[in-house]
Protein backbone atom coordinates (compact mmCIF):
# COMPACT_ATOMS: atom_id res chain seq x y z
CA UNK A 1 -42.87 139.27 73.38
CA UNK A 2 -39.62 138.83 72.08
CA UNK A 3 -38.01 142.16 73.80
CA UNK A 4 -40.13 141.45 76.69
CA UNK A 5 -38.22 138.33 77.61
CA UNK A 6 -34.57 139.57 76.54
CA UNK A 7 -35.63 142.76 79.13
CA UNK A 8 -36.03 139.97 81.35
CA UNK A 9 -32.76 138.01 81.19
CA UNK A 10 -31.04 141.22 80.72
CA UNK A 11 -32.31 142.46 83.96
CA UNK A 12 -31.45 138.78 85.67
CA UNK A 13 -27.89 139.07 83.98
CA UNK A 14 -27.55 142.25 86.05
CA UNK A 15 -28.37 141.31 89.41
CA UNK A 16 -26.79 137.97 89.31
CA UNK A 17 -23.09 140.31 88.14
CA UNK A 18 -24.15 142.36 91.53
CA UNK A 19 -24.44 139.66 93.83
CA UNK A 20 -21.28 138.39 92.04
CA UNK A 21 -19.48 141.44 93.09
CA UNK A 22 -21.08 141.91 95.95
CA UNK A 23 -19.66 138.44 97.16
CA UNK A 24 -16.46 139.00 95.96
CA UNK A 25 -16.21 142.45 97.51
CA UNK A 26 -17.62 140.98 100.60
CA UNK A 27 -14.82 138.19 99.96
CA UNK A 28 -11.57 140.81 99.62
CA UNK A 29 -12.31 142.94 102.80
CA UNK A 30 -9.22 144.42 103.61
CA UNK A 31 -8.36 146.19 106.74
CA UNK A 32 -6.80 149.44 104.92
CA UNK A 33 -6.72 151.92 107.37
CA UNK A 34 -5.83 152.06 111.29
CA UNK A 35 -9.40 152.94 111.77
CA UNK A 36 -10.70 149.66 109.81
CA UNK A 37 -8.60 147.65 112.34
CA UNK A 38 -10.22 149.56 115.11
CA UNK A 39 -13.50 149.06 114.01
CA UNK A 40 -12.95 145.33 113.02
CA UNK A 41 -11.20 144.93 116.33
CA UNK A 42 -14.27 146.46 118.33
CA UNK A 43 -16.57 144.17 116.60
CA UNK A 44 -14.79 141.18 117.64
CA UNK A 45 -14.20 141.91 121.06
CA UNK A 46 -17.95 143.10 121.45
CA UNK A 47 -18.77 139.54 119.95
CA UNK A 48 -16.69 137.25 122.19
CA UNK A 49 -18.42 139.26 125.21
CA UNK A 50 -21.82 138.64 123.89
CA UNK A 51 -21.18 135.02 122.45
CA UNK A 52 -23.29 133.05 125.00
CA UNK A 53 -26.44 135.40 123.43
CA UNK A 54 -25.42 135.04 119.62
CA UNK A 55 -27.23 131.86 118.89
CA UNK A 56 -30.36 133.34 120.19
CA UNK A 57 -30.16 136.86 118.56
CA UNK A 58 -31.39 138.08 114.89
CA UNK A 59 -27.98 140.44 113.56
CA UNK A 60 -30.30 142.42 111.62
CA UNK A 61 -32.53 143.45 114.54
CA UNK A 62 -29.33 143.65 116.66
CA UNK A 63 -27.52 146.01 114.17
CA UNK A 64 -30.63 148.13 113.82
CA UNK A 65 -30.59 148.25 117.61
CA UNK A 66 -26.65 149.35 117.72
CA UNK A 67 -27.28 152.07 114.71
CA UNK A 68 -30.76 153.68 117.05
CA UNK A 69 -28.45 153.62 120.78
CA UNK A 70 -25.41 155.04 118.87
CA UNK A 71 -27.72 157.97 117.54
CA UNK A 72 -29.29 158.71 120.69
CA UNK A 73 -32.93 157.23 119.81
CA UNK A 74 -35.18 155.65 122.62
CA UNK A 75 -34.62 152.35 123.33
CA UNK A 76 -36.72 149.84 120.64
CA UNK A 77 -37.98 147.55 123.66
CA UNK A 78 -39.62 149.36 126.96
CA UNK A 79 -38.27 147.96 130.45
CA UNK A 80 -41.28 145.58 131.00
CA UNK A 81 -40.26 143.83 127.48
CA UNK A 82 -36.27 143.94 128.36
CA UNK A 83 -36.89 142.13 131.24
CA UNK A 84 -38.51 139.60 130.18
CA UNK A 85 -36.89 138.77 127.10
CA UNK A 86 -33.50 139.35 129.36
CA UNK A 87 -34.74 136.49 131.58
CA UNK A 88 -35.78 134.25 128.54
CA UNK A 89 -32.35 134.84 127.36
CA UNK A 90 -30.57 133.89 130.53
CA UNK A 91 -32.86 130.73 130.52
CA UNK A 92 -31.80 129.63 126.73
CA UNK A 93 -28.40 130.40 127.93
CA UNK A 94 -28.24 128.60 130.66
CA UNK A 95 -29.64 125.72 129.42
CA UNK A 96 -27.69 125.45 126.75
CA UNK A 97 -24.56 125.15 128.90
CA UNK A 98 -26.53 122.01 130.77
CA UNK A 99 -27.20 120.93 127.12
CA UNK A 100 -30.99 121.10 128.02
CA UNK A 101 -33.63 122.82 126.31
CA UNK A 102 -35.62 126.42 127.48
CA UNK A 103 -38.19 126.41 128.49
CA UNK A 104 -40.26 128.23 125.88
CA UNK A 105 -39.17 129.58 122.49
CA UNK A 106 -37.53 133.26 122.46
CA UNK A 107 -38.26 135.97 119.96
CA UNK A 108 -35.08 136.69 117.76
CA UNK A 109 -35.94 139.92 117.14
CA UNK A 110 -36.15 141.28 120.37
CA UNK A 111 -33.21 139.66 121.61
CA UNK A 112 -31.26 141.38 119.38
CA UNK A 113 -33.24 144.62 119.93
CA UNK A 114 -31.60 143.70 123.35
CA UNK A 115 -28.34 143.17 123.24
CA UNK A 116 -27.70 145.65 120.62
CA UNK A 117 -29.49 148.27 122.67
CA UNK A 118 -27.14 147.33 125.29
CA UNK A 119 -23.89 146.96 123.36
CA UNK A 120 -24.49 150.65 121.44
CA UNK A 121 -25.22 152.68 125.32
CA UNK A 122 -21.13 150.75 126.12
CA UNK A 123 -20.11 152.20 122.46
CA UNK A 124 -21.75 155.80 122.45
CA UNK A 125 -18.91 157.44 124.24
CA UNK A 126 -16.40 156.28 120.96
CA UNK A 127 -18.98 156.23 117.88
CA UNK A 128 -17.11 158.47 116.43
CA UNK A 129 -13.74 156.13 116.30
CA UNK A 130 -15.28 153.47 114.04
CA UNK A 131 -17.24 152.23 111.25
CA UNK A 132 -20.23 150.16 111.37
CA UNK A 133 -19.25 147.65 108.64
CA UNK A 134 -16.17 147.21 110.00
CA UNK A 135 -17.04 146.80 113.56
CA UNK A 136 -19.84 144.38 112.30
CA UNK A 137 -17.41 142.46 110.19
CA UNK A 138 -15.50 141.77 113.04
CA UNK A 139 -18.35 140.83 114.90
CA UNK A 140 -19.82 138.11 112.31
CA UNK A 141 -16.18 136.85 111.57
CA UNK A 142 -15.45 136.89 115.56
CA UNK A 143 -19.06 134.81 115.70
CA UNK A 144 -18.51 132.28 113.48
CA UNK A 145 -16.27 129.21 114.39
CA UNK A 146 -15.94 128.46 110.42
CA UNK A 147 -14.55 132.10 109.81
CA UNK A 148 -10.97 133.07 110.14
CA UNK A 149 -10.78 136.77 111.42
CA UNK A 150 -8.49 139.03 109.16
CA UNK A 151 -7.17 139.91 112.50
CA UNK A 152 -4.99 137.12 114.41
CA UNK A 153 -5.06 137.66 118.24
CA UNK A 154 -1.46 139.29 118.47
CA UNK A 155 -2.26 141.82 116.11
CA UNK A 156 -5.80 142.67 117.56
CA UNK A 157 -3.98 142.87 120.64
CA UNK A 158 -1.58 145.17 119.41
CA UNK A 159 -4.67 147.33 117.69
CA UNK A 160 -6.20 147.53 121.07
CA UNK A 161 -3.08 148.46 122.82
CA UNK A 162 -2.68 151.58 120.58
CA UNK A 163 -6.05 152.21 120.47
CA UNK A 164 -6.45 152.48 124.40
CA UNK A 165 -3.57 154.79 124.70
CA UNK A 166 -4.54 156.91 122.21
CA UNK A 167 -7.90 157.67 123.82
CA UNK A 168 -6.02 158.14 127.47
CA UNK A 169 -3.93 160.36 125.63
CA UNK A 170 -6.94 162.54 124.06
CA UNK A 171 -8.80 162.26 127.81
CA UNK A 172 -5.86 163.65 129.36
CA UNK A 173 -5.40 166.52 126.97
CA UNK A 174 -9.29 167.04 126.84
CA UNK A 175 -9.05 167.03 131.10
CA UNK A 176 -5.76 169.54 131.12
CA UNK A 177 -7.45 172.07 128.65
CA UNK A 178 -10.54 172.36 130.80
CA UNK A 179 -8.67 172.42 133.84
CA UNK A 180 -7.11 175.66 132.27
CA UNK A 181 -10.19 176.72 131.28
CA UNK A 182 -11.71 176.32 134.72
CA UNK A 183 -8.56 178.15 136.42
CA UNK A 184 -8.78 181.62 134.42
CA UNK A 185 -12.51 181.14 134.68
CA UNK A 186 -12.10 181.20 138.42
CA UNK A 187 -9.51 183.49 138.71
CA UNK A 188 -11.95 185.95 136.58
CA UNK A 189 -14.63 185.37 138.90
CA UNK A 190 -13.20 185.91 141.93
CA UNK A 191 -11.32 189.35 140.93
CA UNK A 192 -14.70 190.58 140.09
CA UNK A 193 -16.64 189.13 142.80
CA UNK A 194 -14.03 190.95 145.64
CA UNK A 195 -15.02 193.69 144.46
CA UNK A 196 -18.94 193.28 145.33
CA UNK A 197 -20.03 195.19 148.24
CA UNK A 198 -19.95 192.79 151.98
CA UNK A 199 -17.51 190.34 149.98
CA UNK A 200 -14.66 190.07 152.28
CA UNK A 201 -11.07 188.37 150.96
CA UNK A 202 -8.70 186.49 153.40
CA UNK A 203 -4.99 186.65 152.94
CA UNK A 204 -5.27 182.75 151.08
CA UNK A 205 -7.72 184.63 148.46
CA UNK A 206 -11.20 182.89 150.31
CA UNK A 207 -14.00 184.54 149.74
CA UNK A 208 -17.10 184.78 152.02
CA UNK A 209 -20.18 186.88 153.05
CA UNK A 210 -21.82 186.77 156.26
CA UNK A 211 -25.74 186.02 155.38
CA UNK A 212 -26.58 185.51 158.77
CA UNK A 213 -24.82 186.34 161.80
CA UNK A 214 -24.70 183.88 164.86
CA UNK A 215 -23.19 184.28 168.05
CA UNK A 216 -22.26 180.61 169.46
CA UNK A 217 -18.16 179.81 169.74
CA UNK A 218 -16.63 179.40 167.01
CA UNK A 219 -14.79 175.90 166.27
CA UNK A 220 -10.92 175.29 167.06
CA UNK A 221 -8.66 173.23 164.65
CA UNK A 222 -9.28 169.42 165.40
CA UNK A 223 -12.82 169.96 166.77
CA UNK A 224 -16.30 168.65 165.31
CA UNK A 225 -18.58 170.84 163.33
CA UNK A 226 -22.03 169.84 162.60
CA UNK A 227 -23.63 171.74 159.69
CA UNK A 228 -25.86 172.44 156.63
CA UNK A 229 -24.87 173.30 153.24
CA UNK A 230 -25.21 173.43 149.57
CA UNK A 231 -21.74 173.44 147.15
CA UNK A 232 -22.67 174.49 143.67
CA UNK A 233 -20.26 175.20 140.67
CA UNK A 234 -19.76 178.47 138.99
CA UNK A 235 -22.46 177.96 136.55
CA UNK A 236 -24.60 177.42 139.45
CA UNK A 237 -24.86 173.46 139.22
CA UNK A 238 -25.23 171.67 142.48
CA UNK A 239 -23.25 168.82 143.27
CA UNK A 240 -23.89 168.07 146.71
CA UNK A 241 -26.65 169.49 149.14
CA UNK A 242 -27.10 168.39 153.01
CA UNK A 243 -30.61 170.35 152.27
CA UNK A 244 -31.37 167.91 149.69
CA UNK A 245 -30.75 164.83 152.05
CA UNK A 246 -32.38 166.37 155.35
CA UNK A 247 -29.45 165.46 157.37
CA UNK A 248 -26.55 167.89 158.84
CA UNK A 249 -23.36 166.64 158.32
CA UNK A 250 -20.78 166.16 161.08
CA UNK A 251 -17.57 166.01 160.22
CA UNK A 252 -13.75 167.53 162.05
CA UNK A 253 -12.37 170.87 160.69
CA UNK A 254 -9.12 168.95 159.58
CA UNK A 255 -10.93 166.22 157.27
CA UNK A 256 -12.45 168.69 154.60
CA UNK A 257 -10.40 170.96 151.89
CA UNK A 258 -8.81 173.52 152.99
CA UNK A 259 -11.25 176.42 152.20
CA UNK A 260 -13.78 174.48 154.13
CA UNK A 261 -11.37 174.34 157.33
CA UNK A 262 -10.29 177.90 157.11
CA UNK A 263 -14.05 179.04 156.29
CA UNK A 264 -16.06 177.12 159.02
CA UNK A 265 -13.27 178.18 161.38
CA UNK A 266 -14.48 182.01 161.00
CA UNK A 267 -17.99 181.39 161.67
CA UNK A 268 -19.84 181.82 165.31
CA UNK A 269 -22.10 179.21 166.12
CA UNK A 270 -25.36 180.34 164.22
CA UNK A 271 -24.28 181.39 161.56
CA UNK A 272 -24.62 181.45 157.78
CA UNK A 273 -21.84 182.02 155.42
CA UNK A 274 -21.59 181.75 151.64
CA UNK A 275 -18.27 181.23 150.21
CA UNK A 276 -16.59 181.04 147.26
CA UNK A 277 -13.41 178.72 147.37
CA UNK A 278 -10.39 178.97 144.84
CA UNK A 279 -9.50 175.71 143.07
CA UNK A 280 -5.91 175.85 144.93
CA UNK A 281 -8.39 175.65 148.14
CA UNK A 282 -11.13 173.61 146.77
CA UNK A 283 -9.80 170.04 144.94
CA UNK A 284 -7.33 171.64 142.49
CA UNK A 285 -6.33 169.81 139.39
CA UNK A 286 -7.63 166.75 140.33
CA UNK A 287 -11.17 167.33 140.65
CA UNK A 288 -13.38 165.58 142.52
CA UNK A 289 -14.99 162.34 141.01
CA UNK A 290 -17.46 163.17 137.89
CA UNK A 291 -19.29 165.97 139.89
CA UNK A 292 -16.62 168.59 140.61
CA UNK A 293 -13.84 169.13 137.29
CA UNK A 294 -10.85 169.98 137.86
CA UNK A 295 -9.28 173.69 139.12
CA UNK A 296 -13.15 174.22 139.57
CA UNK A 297 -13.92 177.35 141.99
CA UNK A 298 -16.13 176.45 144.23
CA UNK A 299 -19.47 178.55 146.39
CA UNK A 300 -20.52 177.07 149.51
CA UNK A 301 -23.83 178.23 151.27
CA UNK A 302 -22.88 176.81 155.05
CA UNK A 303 -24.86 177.01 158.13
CA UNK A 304 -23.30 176.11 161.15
CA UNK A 305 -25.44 174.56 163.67
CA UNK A 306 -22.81 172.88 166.51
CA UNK A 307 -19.10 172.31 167.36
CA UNK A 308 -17.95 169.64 169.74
């Protein structure tokens, strides 16, 4: 009996040391590293965007919900459930700022589920910049009006600052690699492809091939063209498709890239072309929105059906 109970208060000695140190580790957080400041820094500014939902949210279920969006997972709560525990937490929200009451109780849980869904889909894209105990640090110091951040304002500030022009640096060294890429892709491409039998080269370095042959006028510089087409990248992706709207497009020969107006203005009325557009032709270095990257070559399938 007697070891029984000194196994006992041993084994209460030890946890009670642990949650000792575990407070006063908890206590000491330091920001050591540039990345501990990012991560802290995240945490509070996700925090001050998401304080109006705080009071209603469990952290635990709204960590758990950061950790599954940040890995990929499904999202814990289907739409149906989103939605309404979205509007409940409007409601709370809402009349909390009137100082009122909502109307019925909301479920913790899924609120965080919520919000954390929501907030780790926004942080996917940089998971790989920060720590979660850091970012959530920042978040339960940011939270609390009792706490006092280990970041003052200036100096988050000043994190942030850094932090953004470091990741504009790394996207604009990312985007001028694959531009690169792209351009000797394209310029392989097309040095094979003019040699392929009813390929024909124009003195720019467009590409075509007469699918179908038509025998309408052909359109003058500054005149209408109504058409159908399909664009699709090398690697055969399609980013836009008159087919795929069921609607021709009208547009003038001088308000579309230059292999377009040089390309359309070969073709007889009736006729089908498919042609493959350098980048230098096409929307060069710049791209075009998310759908086109840049110094992408380009292969139109065009159809044209009218000029005015």
């Amino acid at each position: 009996m007697s070891f029984s109970v000194s196994a006992s208060l041993r084994a209460t000695c030890v946890l009670l040391i642990a949650m000792f140190a575990s407070g006063l580790a908890q206590a000491q957080t330091t920001l050591a590293t540039e990345r501990d400041k990012v991560g802290y820094m995240i945490g509070m500014d996700v925090a001050k965007s998401v304080a109006p939902a705080v009071p209603d949210m469990d952290m635990a279920a709204f960590q758990r919900a950061v950790d599954n969006a940040l890995a990929g997972g499904k999202p814990l709560l289907d739409e149906a459930a989103s939605k309404q525990v979205g509007q409940a937490l409007m409601a709370s929200i809402n009349a909390r700022k009137g100082g009122g009451k909502p109307a019925a109780a909301l479920d913790r849980n899924k609120v965080g589920l919520l919000v954390g869904s929501d907030i780790g889909r926004s942080l996917a894209a940089i998971k790989g910049e920060f720590d979660m105990p850091m970012f959530l640090a920042g978040f339960k110091a940011a939270s609390d009006p009792a706490a006092k951040p280990l970041l003052g304002d200036a100096e988050a500030n000043t994190v942030r600052t850094a932090f953004s022009a470091r990741l504009t640096a790394a996207k604009q060294a990312e985007t001028m690699a694959l531009a690169q890429a792209n351009l000797k892709a394209g310029e392989a491409f097309l040095a094979k492809n003019k040699t392929v039998k009813g390929v024909f080269t124009t003195p720019s370095g467009l590409q075509y091939m007469v699918l179908r042959q038509g025998n309408g006028p052909r359109a003058k510089p500054g005149q209408k063209v109504r058409v159908n087409y399909e664009g699709k990248l090398l690697d055969g992706t399609v980013f836009d498709s008159s087919y795929e709207r069921g609607q021709p497009a009208e547009f003038g020969l001088n308000q579309v890239i230059a292999g377009w107006t040089e390309g359309v203005g070969l073709m007889p009325t009736g006729a089908k072309y498919r042609f493959w557009i350098p980048a230098n032709l096409a929307y060069g270095e710049k791209g075009m929105g998310g759908d086109i990257p840049a110094n992408s070559t380009l292969t139109f399938d065009v159809e044209l059906l009218g000029v005015q």
